[in-house]
N, C-alpha and C. Protein backbone atom coordinates (compact mmCIF):
# COMPACT_ATOMS: atom_id res chain seq x y z
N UNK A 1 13.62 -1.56 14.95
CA UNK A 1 12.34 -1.06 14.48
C UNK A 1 11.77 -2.07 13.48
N UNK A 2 10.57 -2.36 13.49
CA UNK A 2 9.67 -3.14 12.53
C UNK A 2 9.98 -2.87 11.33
N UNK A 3 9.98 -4.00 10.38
CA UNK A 3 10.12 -3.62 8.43
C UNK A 3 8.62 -4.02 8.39
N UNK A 4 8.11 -2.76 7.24
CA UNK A 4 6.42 -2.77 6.90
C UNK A 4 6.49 -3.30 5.32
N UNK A 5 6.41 -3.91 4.69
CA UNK A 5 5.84 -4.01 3.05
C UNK A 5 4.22 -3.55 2.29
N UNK A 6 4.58 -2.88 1.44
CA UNK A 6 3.43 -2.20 1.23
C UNK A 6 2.96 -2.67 -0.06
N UNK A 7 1.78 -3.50 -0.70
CA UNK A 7 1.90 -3.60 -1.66
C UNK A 7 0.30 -3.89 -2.10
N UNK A 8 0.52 -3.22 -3.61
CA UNK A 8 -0.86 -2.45 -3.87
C UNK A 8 -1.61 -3.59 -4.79
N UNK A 9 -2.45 -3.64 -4.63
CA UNK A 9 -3.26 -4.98 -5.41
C UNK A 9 -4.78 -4.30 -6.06
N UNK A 10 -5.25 -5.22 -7.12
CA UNK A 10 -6.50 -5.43 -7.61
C UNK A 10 -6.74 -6.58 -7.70
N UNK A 11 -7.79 -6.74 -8.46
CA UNK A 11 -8.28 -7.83 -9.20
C UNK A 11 -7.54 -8.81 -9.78
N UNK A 12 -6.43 -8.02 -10.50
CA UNK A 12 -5.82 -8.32 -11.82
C UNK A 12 -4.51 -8.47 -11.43
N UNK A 13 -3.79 -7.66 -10.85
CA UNK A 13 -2.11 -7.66 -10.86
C UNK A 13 -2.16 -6.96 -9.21
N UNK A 14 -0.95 -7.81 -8.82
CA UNK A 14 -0.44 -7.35 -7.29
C UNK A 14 0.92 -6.78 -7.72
N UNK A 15 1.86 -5.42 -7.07
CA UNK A 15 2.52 -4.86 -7.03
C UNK A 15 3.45 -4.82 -5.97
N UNK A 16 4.41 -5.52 -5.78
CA UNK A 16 4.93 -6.03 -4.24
C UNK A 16 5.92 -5.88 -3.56
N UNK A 17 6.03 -5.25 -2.45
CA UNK A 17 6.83 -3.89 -1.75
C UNK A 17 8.24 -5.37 -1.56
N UNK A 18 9.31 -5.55 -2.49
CA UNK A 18 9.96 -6.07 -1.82
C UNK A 18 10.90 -5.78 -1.10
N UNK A 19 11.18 -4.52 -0.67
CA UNK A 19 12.06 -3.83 -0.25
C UNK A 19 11.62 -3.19 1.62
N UNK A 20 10.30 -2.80 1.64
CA UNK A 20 10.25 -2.23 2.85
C UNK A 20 9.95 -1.07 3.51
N UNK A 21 9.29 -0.61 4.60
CA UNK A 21 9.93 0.13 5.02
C UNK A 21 10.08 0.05 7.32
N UNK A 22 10.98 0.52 7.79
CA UNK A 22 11.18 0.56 8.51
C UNK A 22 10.43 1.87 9.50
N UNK A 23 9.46 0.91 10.25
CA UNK A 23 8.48 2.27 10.89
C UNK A 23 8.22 1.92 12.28
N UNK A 24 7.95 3.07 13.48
CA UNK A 24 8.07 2.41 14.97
C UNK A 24 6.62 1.78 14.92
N UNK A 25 5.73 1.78 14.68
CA UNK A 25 3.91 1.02 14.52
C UNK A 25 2.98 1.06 13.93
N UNK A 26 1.96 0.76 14.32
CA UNK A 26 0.46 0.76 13.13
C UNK A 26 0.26 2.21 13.02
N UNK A 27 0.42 3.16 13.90
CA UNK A 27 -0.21 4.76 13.63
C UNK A 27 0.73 4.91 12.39
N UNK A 28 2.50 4.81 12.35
CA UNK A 28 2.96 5.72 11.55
C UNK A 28 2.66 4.52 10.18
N UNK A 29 2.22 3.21 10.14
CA UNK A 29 1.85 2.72 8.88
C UNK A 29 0.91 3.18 8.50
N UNK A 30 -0.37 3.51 9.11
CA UNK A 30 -1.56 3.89 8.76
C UNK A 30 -1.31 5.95 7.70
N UNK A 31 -0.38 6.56 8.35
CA UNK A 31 0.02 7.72 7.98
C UNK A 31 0.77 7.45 6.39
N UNK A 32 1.66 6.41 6.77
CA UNK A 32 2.37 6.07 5.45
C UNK A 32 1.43 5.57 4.38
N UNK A 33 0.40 4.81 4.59
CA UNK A 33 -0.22 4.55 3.54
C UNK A 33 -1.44 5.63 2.99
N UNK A 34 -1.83 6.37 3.76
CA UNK A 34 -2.54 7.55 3.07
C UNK A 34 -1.67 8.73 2.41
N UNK A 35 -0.25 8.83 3.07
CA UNK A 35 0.97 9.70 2.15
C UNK A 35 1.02 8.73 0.94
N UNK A 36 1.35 7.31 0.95
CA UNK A 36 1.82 7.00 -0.26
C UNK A 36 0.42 6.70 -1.31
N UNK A 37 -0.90 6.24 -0.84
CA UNK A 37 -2.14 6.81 -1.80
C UNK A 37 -2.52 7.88 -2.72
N UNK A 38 -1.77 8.81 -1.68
CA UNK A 38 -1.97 10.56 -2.13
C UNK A 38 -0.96 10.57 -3.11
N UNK A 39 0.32 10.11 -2.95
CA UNK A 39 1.49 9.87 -3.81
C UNK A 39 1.72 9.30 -5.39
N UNK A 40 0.69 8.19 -5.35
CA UNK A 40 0.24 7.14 -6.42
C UNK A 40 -0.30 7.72 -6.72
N UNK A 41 -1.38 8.12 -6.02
CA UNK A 41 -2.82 8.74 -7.26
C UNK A 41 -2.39 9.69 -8.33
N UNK A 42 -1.53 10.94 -7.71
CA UNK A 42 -0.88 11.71 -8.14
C UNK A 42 0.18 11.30 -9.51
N UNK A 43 0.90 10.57 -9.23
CA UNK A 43 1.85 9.96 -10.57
C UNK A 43 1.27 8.84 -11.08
N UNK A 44 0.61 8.20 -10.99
CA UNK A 44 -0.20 6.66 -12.02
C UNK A 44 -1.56 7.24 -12.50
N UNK A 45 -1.71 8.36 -12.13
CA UNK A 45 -3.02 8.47 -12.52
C UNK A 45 -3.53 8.01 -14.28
N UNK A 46 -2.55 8.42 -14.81
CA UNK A 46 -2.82 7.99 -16.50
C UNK A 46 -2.96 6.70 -16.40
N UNK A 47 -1.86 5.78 -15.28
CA UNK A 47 -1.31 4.13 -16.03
C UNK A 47 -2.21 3.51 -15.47
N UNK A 48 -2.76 3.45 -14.16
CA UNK A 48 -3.71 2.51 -13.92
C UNK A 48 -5.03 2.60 -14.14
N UNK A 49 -5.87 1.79 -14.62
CA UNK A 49 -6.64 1.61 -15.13
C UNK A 49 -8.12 1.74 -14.00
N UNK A 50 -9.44 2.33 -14.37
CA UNK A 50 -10.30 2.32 -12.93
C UNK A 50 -10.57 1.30 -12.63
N UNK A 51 -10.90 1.07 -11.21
CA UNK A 51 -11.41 0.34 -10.56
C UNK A 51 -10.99 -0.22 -8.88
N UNK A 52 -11.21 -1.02 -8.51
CA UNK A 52 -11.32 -1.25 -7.27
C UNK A 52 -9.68 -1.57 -6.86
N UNK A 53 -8.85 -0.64 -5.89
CA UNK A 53 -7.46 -1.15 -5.38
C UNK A 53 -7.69 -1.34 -4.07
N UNK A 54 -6.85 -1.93 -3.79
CA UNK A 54 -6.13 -1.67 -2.05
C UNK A 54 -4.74 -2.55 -2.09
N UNK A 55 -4.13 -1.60 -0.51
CA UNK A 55 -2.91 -1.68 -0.13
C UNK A 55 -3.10 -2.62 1.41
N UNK A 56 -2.17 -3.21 1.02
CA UNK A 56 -2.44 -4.86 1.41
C UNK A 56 -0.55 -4.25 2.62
N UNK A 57 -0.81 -4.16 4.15
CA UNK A 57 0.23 -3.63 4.44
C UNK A 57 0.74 -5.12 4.98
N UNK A 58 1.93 -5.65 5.10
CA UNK A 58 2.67 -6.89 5.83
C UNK A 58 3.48 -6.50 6.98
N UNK A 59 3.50 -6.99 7.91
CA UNK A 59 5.02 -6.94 9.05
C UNK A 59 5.99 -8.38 8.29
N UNK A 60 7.02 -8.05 9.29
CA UNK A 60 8.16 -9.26 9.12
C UNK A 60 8.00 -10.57 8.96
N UNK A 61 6.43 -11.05 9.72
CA UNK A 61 5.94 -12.22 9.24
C UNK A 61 5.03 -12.68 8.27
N UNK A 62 4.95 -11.95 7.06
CA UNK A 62 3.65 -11.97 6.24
C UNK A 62 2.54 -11.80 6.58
N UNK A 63 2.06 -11.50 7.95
CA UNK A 63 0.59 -11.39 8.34
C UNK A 63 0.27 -10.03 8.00
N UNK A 64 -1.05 -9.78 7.66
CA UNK A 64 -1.22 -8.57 7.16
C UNK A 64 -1.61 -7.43 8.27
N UNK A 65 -0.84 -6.50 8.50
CA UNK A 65 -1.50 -5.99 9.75
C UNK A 65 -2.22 -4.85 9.58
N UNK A 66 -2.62 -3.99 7.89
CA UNK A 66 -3.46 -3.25 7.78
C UNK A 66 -3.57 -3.00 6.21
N UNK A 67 -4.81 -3.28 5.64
CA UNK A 67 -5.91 -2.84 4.47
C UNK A 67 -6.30 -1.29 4.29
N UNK A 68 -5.96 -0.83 3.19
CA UNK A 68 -6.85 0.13 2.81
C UNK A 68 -7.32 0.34 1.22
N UNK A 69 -8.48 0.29 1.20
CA UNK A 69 -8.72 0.22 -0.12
C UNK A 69 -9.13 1.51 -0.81
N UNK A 70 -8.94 2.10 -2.30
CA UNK A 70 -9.64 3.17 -2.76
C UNK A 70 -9.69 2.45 -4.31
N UNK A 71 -10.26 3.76 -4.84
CA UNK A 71 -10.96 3.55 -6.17
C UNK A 71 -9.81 4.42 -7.26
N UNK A 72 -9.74 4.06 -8.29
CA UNK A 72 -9.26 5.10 -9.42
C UNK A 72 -10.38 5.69 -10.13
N UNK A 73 -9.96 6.22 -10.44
CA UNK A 73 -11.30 7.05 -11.07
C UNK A 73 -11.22 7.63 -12.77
């Protein structure tokens, strides 16, 4: 099965999945990254600061195979 890295970026500081996760394709990455959005928002809400994020997703070769961006608020 594919290893996905997930790692959350701004402007300012990148946050960087070095660990992984192991998923069968783009549907269940696309699922994983709106669970783990919903996840973050929920516990960082105090620490990160507003403004413009996104989750920058990688396969095994560093190419990025899916973006999603949101806002803090």
């Amino acid at each position: 099965m594919p290893r996905y890295f997930f790692h959350m970026r701004n402007d300012k500081k990148d946050i960087i999945d070095s660990t992984g996760a192991e998923l069968p394709d783009i549907a269940a990455v696309k699922d994983s990254v709106k669970e783990a959005r919903e996840q973050v928002g929920r516990r960082v809400r105090n620490i990160i600061t507003k403004g413009k994020y996104w989750i920058d997703v990688e396969d095994e070769t560093g190419s990025i195979v899916y973006r999603f961006y949101f806002h803090a608020n």
